[in-house]
Protein backbone atom coordinates (compact mmCIF):
# COMPACT_ATOMS: atom_id res chain seq x y z
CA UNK A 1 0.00 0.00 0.00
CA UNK A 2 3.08 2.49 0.28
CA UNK A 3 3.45 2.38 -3.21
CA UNK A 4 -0.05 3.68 -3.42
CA UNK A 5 0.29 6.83 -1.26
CA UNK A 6 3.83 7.31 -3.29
CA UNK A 7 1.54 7.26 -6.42
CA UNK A 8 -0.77 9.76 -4.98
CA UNK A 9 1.93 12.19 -3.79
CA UNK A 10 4.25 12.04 -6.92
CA UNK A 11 0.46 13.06 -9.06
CA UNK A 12 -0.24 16.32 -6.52
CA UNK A 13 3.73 17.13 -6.85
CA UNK A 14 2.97 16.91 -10.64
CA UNK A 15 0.19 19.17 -10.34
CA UNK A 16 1.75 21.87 -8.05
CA UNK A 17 3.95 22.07 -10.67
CA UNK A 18 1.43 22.90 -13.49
CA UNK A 19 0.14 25.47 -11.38
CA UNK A 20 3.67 27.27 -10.23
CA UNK A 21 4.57 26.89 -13.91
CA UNK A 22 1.98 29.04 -15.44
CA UNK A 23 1.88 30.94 -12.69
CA UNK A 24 3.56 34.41 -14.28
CA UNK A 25 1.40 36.82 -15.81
CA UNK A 26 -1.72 36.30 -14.65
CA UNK A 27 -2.15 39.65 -13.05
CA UNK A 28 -4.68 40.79 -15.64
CA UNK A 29 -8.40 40.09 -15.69
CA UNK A 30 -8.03 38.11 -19.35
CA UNK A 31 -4.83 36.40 -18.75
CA UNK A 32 -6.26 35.16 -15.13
CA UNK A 33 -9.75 34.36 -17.15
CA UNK A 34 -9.18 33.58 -20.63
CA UNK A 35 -5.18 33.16 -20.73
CA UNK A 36 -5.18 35.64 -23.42
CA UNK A 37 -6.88 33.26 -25.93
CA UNK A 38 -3.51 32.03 -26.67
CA UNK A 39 -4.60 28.22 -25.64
CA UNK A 40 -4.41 25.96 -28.88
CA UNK A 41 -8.37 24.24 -29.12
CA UNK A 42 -7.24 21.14 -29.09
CA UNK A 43 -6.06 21.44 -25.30
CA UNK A 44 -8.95 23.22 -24.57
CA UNK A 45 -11.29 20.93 -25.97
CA UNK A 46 -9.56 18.03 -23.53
CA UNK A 47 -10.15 20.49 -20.80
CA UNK A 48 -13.51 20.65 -21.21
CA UNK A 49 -14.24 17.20 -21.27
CA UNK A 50 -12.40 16.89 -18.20
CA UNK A 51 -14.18 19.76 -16.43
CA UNK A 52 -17.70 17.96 -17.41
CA UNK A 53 -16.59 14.74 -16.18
CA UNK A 54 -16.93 14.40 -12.31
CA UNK A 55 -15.61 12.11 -10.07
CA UNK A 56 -19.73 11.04 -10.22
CA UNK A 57 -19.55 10.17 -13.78
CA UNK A 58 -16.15 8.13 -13.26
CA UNK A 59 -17.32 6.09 -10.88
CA UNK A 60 -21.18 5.74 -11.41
CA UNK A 61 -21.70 5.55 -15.08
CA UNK A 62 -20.67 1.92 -14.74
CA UNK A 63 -23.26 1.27 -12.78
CA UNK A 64 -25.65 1.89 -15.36
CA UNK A 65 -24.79 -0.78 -17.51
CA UNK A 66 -24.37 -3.06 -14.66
CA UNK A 67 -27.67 -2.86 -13.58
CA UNK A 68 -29.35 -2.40 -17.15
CA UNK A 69 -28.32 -1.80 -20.68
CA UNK A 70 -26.64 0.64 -23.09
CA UNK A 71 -29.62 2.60 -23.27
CA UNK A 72 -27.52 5.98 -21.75
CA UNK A 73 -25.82 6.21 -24.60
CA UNK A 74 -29.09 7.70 -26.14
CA UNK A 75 -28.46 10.80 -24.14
CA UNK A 76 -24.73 10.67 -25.34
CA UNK A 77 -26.58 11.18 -29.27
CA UNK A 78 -28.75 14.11 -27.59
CA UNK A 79 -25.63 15.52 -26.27
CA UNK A 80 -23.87 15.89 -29.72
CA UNK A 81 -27.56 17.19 -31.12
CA UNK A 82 -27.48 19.53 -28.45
CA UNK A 83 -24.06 20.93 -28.62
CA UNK A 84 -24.18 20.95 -32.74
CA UNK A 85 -27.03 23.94 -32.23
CA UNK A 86 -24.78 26.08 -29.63
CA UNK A 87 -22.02 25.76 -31.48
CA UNK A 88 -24.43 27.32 -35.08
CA UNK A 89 -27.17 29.16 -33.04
CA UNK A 90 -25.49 30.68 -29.78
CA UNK A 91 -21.76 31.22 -30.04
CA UNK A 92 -21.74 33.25 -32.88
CA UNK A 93 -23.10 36.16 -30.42
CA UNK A 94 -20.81 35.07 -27.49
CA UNK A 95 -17.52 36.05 -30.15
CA UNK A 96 -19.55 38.73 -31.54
CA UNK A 97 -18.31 40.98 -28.56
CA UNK A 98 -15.80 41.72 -26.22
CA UNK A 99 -17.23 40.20 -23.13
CA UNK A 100 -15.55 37.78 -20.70
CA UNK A 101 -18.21 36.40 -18.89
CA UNK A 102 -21.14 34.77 -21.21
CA UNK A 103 -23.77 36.48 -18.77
CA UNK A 104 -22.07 40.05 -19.59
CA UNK A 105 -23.78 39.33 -23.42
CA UNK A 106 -27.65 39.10 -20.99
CA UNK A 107 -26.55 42.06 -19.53
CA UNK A 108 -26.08 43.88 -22.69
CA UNK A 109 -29.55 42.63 -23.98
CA UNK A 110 -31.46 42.91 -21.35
CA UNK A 111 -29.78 44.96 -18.47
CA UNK A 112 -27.69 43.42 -15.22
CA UNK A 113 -30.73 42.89 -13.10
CA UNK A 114 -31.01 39.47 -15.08
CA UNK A 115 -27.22 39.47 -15.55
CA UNK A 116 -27.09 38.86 -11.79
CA UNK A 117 -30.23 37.06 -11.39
CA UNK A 118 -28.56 34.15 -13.65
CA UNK A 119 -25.58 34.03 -12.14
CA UNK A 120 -26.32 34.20 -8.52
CA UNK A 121 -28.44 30.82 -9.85
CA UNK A 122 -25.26 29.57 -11.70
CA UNK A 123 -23.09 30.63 -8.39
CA UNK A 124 -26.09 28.45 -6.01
CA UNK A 125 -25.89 25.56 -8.22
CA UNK A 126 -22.00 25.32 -8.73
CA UNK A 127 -21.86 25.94 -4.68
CA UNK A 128 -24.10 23.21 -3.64
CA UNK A 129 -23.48 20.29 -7.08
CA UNK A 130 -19.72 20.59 -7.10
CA UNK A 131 -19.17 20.78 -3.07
CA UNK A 132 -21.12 17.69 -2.86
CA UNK A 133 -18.96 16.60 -5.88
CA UNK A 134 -16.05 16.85 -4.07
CA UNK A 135 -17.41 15.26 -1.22
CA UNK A 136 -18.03 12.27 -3.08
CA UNK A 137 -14.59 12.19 -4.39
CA UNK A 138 -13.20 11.97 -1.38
CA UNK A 139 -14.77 8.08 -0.72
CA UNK A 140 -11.85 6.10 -2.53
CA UNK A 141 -9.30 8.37 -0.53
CA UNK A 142 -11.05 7.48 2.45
CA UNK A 143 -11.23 3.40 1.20
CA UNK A 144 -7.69 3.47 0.48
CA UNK A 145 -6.94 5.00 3.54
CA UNK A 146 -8.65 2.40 6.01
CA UNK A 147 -7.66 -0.09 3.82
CA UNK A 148 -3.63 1.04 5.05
CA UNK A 149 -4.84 0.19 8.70
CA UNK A 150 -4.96 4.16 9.59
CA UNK A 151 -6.44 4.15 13.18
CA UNK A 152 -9.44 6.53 12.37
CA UNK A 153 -13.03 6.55 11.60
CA UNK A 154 -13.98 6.27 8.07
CA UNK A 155 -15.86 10.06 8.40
CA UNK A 156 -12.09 11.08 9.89
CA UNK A 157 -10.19 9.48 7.40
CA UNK A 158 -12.98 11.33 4.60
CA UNK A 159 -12.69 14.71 6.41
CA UNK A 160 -8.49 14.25 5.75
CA UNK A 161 -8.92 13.05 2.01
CA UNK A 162 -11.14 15.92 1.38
CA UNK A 163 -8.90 18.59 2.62
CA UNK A 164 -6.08 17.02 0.96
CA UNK A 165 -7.78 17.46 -2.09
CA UNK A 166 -9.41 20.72 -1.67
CA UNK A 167 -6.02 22.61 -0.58
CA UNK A 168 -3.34 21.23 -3.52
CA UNK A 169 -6.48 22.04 -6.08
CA UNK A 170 -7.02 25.66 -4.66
CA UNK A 171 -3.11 26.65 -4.58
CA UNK A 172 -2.45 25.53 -7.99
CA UNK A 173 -6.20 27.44 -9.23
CA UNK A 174 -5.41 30.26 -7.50
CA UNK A 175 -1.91 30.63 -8.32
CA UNK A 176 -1.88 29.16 -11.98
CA UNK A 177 -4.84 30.50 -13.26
CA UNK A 178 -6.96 29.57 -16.37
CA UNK A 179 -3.84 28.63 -18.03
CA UNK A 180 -2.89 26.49 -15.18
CA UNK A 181 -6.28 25.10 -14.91
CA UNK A 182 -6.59 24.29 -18.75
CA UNK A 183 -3.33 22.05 -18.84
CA UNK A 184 -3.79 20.35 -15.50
CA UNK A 185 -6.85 18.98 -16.65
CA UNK A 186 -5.34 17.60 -19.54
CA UNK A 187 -3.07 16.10 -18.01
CA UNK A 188 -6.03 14.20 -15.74
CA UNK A 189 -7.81 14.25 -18.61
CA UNK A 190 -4.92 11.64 -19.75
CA UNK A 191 -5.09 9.88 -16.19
CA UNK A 192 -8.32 9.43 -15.66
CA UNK A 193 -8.53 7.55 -19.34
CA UNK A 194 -5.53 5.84 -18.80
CA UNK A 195 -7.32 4.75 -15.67
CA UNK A 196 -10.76 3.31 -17.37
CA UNK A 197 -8.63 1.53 -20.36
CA UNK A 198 -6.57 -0.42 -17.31
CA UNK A 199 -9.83 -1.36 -15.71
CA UNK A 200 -11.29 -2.31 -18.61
CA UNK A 201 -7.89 -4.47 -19.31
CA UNK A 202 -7.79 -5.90 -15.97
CA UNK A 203 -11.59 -7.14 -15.87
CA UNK A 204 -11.25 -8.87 -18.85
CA UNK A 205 -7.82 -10.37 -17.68
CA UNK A 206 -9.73 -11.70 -14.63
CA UNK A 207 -12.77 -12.94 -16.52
CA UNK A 208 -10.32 -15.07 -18.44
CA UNK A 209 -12.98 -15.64 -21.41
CA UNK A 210 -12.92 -14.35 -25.07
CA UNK A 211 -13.69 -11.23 -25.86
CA UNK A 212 -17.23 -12.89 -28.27
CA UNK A 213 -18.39 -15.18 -26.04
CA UNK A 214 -17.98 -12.32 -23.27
CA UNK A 215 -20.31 -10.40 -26.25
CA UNK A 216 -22.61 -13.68 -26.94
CA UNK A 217 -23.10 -13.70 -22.56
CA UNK A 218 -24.27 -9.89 -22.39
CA UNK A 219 -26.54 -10.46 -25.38
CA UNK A 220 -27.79 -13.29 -23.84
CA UNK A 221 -28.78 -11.29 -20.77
CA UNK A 222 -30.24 -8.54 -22.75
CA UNK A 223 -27.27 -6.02 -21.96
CA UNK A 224 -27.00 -4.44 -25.31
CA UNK A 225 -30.21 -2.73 -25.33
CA UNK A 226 -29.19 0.86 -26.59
CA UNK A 227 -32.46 2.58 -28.57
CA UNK A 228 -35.75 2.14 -26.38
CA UNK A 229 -38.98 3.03 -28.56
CA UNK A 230 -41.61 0.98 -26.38
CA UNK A 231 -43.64 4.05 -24.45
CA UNK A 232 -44.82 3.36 -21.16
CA UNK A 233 -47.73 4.70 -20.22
CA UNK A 234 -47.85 4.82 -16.18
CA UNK A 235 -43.30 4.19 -16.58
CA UNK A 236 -40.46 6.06 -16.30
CA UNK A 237 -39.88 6.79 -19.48
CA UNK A 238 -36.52 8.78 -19.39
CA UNK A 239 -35.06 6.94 -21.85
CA UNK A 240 -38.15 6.28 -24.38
CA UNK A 241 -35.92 7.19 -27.79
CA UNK A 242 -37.61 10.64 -28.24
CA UNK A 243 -37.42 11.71 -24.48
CA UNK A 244 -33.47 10.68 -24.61
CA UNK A 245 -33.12 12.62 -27.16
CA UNK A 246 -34.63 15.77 -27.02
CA UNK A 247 -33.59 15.64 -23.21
CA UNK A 248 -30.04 14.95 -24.00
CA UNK A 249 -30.06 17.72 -26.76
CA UNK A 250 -31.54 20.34 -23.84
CA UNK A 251 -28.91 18.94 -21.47
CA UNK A 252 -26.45 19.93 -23.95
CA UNK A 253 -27.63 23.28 -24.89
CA UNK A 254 -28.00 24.19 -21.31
CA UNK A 255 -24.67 23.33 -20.02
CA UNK A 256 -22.54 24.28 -23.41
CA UNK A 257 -24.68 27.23 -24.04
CA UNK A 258 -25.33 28.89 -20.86
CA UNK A 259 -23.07 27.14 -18.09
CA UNK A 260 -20.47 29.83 -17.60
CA UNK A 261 -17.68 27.03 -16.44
CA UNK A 262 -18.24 25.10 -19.34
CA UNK A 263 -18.89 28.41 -21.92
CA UNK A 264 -15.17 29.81 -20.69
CA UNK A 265 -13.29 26.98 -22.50
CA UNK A 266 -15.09 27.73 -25.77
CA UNK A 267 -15.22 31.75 -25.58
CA UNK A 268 -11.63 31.43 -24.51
CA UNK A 269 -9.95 30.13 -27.75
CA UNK A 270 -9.28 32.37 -30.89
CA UNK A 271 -11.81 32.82 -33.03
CA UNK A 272 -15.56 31.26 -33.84
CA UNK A 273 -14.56 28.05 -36.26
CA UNK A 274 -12.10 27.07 -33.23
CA UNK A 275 -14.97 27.37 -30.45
CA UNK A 276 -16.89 25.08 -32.78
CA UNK A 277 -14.38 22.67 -33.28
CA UNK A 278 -14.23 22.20 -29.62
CA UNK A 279 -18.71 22.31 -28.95
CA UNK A 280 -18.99 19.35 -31.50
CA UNK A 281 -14.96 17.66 -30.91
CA UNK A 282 -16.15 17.14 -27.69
CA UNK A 283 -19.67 15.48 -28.14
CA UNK A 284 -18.09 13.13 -30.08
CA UNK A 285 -15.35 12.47 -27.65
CA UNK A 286 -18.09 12.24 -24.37
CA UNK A 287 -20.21 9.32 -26.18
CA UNK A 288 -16.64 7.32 -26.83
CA UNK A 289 -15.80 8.10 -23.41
CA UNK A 290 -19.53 6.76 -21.92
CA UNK A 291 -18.81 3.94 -23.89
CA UNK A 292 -15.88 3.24 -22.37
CA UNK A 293 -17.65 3.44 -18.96
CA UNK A 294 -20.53 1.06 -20.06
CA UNK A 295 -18.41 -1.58 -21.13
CA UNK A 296 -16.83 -1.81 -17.55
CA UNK A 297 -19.76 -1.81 -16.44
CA UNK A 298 -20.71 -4.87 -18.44
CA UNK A 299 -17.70 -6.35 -17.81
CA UNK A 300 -18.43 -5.68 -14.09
CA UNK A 301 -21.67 -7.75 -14.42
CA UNK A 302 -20.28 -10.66 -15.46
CA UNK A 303 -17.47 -10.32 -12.75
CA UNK A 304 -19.47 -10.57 -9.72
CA UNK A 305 -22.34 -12.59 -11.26
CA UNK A 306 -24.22 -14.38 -8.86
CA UNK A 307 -23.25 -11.80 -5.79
CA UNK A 308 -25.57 -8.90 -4.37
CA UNK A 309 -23.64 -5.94 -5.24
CA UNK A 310 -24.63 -2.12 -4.95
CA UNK A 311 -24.74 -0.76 -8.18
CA UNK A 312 -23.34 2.65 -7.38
CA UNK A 313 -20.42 0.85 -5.08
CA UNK A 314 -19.12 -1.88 -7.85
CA UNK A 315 -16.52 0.06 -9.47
CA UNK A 316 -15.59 1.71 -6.09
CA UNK A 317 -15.22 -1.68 -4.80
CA UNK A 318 -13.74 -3.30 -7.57
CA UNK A 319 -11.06 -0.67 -7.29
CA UNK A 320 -10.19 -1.27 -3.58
CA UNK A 321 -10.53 -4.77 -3.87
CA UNK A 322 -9.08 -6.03 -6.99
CA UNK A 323 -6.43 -3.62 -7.78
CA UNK A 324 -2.71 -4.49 -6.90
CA UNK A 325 -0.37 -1.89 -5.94
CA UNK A 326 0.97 0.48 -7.36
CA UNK A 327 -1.49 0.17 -9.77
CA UNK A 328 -4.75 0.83 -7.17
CA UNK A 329 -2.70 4.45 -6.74
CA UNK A 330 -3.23 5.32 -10.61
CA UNK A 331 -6.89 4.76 -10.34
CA UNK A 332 -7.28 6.50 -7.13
CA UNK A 333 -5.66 9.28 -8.68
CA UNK A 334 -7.66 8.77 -11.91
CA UNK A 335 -10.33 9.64 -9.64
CA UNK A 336 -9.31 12.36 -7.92
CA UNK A 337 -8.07 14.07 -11.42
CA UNK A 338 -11.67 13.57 -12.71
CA UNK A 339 -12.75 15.29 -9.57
CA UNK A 340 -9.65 18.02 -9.50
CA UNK A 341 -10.49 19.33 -12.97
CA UNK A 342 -14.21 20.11 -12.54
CA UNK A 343 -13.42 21.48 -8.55
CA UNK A 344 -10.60 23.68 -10.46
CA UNK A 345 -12.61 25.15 -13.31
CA UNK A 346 -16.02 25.67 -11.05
CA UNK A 347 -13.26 27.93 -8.89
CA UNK A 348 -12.26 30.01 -11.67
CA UNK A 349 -15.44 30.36 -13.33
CA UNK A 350 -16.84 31.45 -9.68
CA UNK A 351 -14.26 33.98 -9.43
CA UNK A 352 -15.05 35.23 -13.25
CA UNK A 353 -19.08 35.67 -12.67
CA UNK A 354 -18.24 37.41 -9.55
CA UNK A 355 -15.40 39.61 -10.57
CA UNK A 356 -17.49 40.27 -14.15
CA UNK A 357 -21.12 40.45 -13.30
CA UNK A 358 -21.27 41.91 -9.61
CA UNK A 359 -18.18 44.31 -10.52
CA UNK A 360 -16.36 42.58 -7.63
CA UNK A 361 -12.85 43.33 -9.45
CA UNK A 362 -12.89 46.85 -8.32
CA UNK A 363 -12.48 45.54 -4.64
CA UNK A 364 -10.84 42.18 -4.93
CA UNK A 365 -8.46 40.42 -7.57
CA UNK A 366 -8.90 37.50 -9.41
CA UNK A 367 -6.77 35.47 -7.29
CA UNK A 368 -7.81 37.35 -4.13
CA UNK A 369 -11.76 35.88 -5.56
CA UNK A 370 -10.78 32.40 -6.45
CA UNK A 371 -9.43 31.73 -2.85
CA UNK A 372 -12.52 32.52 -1.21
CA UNK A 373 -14.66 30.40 -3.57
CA UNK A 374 -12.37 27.68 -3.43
CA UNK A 375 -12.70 27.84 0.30
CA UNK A 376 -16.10 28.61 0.04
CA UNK A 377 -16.58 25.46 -2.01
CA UNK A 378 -14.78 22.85 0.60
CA UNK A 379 -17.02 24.26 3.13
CA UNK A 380 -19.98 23.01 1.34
CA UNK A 381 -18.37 19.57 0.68
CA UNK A 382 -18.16 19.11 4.19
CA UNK A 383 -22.11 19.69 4.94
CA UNK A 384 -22.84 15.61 4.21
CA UNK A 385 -20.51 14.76 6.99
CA UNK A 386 -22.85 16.72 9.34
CA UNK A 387 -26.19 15.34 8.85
CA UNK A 388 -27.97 12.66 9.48
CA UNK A 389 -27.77 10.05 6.65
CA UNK A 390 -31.44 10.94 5.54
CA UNK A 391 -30.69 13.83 4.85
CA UNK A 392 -27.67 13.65 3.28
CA UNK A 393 -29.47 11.32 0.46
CA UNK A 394 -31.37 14.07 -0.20
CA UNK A 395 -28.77 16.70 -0.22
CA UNK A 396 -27.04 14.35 -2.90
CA UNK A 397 -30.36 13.85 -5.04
CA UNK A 398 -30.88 17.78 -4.64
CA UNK A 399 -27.15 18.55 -5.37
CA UNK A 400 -27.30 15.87 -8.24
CA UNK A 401 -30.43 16.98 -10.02
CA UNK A 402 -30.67 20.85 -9.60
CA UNK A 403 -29.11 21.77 -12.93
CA UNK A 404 -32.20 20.01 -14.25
CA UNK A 405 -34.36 22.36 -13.23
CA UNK A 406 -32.40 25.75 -13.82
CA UNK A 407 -31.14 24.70 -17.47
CA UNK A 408 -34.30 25.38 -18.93
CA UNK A 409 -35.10 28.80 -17.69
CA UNK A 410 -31.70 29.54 -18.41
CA UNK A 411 -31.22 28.38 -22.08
CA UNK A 412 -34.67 30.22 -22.37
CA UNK A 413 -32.95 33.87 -21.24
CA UNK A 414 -29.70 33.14 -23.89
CA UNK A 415 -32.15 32.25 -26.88
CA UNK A 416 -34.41 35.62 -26.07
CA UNK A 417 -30.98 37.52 -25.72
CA UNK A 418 -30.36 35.58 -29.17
CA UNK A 419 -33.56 37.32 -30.96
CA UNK A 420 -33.95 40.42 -32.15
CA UNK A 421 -37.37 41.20 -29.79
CA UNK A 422 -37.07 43.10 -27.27
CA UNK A 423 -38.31 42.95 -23.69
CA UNK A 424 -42.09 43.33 -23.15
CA UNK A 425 -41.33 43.91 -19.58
CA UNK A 426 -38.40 45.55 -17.20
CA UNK A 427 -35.16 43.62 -16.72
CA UNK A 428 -36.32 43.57 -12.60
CA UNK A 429 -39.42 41.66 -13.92
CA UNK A 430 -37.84 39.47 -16.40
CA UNK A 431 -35.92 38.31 -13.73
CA UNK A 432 -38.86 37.48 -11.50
CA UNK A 433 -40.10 35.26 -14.44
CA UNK A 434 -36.43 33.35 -14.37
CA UNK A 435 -36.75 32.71 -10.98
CA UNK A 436 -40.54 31.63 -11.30
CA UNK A 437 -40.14 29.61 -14.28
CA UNK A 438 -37.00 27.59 -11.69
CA UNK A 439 -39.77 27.19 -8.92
CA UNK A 440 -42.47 26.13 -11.01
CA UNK A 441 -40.12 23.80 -12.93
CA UNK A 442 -39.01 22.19 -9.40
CA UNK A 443 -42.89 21.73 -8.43
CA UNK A 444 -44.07 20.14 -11.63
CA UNK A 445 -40.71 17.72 -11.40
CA UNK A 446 -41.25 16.95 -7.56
CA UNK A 447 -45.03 16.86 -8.22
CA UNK A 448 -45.82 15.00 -11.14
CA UNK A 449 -42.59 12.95 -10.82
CA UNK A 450 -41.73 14.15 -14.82
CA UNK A 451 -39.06 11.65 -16.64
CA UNK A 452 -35.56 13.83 -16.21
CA UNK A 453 -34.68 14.58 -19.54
CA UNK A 454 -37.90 16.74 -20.09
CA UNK A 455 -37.38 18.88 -17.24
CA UNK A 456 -34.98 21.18 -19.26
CA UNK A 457 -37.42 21.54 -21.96
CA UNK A 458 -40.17 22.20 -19.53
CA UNK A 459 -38.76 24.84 -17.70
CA UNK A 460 -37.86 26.23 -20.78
CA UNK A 461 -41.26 26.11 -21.93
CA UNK A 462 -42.17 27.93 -18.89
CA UNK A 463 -40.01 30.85 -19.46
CA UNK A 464 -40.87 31.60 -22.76
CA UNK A 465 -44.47 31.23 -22.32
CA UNK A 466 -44.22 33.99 -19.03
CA UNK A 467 -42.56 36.50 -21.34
CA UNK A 468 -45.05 35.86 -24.66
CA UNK A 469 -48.22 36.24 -21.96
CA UNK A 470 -46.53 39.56 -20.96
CA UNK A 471 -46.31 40.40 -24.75
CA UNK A 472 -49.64 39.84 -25.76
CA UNK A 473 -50.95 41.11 -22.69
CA UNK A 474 -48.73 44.74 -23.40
CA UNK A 475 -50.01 44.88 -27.06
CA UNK A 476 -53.95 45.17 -25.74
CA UNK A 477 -52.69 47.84 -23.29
């Protein structure tokens, strides 16, 4: 197990120095930001695959194919449909100005009251999805840990991992910068896959059976259900063909058109064909990389068949388990570097909003910002530890889910900005509606139990239908 925690130390060393390294000029709001648009799309484009791939998504996507089929993957299509239209429709407009911050081009529209209003939601959701994020990236630490004989409880021995993690991913954010940010998550980027090809490698080496009749055994059992067109009329039908995809598509939009963390990797290359190249490089990249996921999930399946496992636990557990050292080290850190790189980028993009939209940059610099949201951010990680386990479920769904329902309000706002109408009401009231449309959105999910891949389009249904009552309602006055 030494070899293990000499793994993990030699990968933060490695990242302290990405951050020191890039350190130098970064004084300046764009170099801090944007790193002067200087950054080749190709590296960006890694970067933001990185940053949308959690620790979560590492470790529970498998568990999706181990407990069903292939049928995620239909999201994966919607995805690519989805960021196909930002990258024709929307970012044209975001390179058509001079703006850092992608809710600087609502405030020019419409006025800052919903500049704020939008990113005071982004700021909420980043706060309480990433914290708990990096909360549950700090499990495996906390596994490998015990698993060393470390004379603590297993909430101890997660209370060290996480600060471990939070304090070598603040110093090199707030010291390095975008810049800094950008390369270290290719670099994990390059670890994490590394990572998912060995455990893919490794299950099959332990299965000890071909690679068909591995194929004929999952067909067998129905695993290679990928397009579902049977409707279900009292079901969950998340992943009924249409659903998938016009949920995966909304998903898409929401996150690669109005996400500000996600935006800053695409607005921060050179010109409009690069920021394209990286919208639809990276669709196509995220379904290979599901698929990767799935099949050790699969793989997984046939592994422990027979045995009562926890779906959302197999990989974790086939990681602590059945990983030798060194090697258990690389995936541990494979995790943590899927975990590092979104943590990183939500504490830049936190400092951007904040600096950008609220005008904090007159008071504080970007450096001086991005070490109070990074602390600001391990604070909220450590709420789970504090409450009862009840609780914390539902701190987890909440934290897990709540994009769903601001996406749709919010892609709503960027395609009005998008149009050449203006306003029917005052920016104050406009973003009254935003908020409303969020609430109403939350109530009709939590109500009516909707599938989740139409509560995007819903609550952008509800947005645009607020502000075309207040038109028609203006034109009779």
């Amino acid at each position: 197990m030494i070899w293990d925690v000499f793994v993990l130390i030699f990968y933060f060393i490695l990242v302290f120095y990405f951050g020191f390294h890039f350190a130098k000029n970064n004084e300046k709001e764009e170099d801090f930001y944007l790193a002067k648009k200087e950054i080749h799309w190709i590296f960006l484009l890694l970067s933001l695959v990185a940053t949308e791939t959690s620790s979560l998504t590492f470790l529970s996507i498998p568990s999706l194919s181990f407990k069903g089929d292939y049928r995620f993957l239909e999201i994966a299509f919607g995805y690519l449909i989805g960021r196909t239209i930002v990258a024709l429709y929307l970012l044209p407009s975001y390179f058509s100005g001079n703006t850092i911050s992608v809710y600087e081009y609502v405030g020019n529209r419409f006025g800052k009251s919903p500049q704020k209003t939008i990113s005071l939601v982004f700021t909420i959701s980043r706060l309480l999805g990433d914290g708990i994020r990096l909360y549950v990236s700090s499990l495996p630490i906390a596994f490998l840990l015990e698993r060393m004989g470390l004379p603590f409880s297993q909430e101890l021995l997660g209370m060290i991992a996480l600060t471990t993690l939070s304090i070598v991913t603040i110093i090199y954010s707030v010291v390095g910068g975008f810049r800094a940010i950008v390369f270290t998550d290719v670099l994990q980027w390059f670890i994490y896959i590394f990572g998912g090809f060995f455990a893919l490698g490794l299950l099959l080496y332990k299965l000890n059976i071909p690679i068909l009749e591995g194929i004929s055994n999952l067909q067998t059992l129905g695993k290679w259900n990928l397009f579902i067109f049977d409707y279900l009329p009292s079901g969950d039908n998340s992943y009924f063909i249409v659903f998938a995809l016009i949920g995966g598509a909304f998903i898409s939009i929401g996150s690669h058109g109005t996400d500000l963390m996600l935006v800053q990797r695409v607005i921060a290359t050179k010109n409009l064909i690069s920021g394209q190249k990286i919208l639809i490089g990276s669709g196509v990249l995220v379904f290979f990389q599901f698929l990767l996921f799935l099949l050790i999930g699969s793989l997984l399946y046939l592994f422990y068949a027979g045995q009562t496992m926890a779906p959302d636990k197999v990989f974790s557990q086939f990681i602590v388990n059945e990983v030798p050292s060194p090697l258990l080290g690389i995936l541990v850190a494979a995790i943590l570097a899927s975990a590092m790189s979104t943590l990183s980028s939500t504490i830049n993009s936190l400092s951007l909003t904040w600096a950008r939209d609220w005008g904090m940059d007159k008071w504080f610099s970007p450096r001086t910002l991005s070490l109070f949201f990074g602390v600001t951010l391990f604070v909220s990680s450590l709420i789970p530890y504090f409450l009862i386990q009840t609780w914390e479920k539902g701190l987890l769904e909440m934290g897990l889910t709540i994009f769903s329902y601001t996406l749709g309000p919010s892609i709503a706002v960027f395609f009005l900005a998008r149009g050449k109408a203006d306003l029917p009401v005052s920016g104050l009231l406009f973003s009254i509606f935003f908020l409303t449309s969020i609430l109403l959105t939350v109530a009709i999910g939590l109500g009516f139990k909707i599938s989740f891949t139409l509560l995007i389009p819903i609550g952008f249904g509800i947005q645009i239908s607020l502000v075309q009552i207040s038109r028609i309602r203006f034109k009779k006055n």
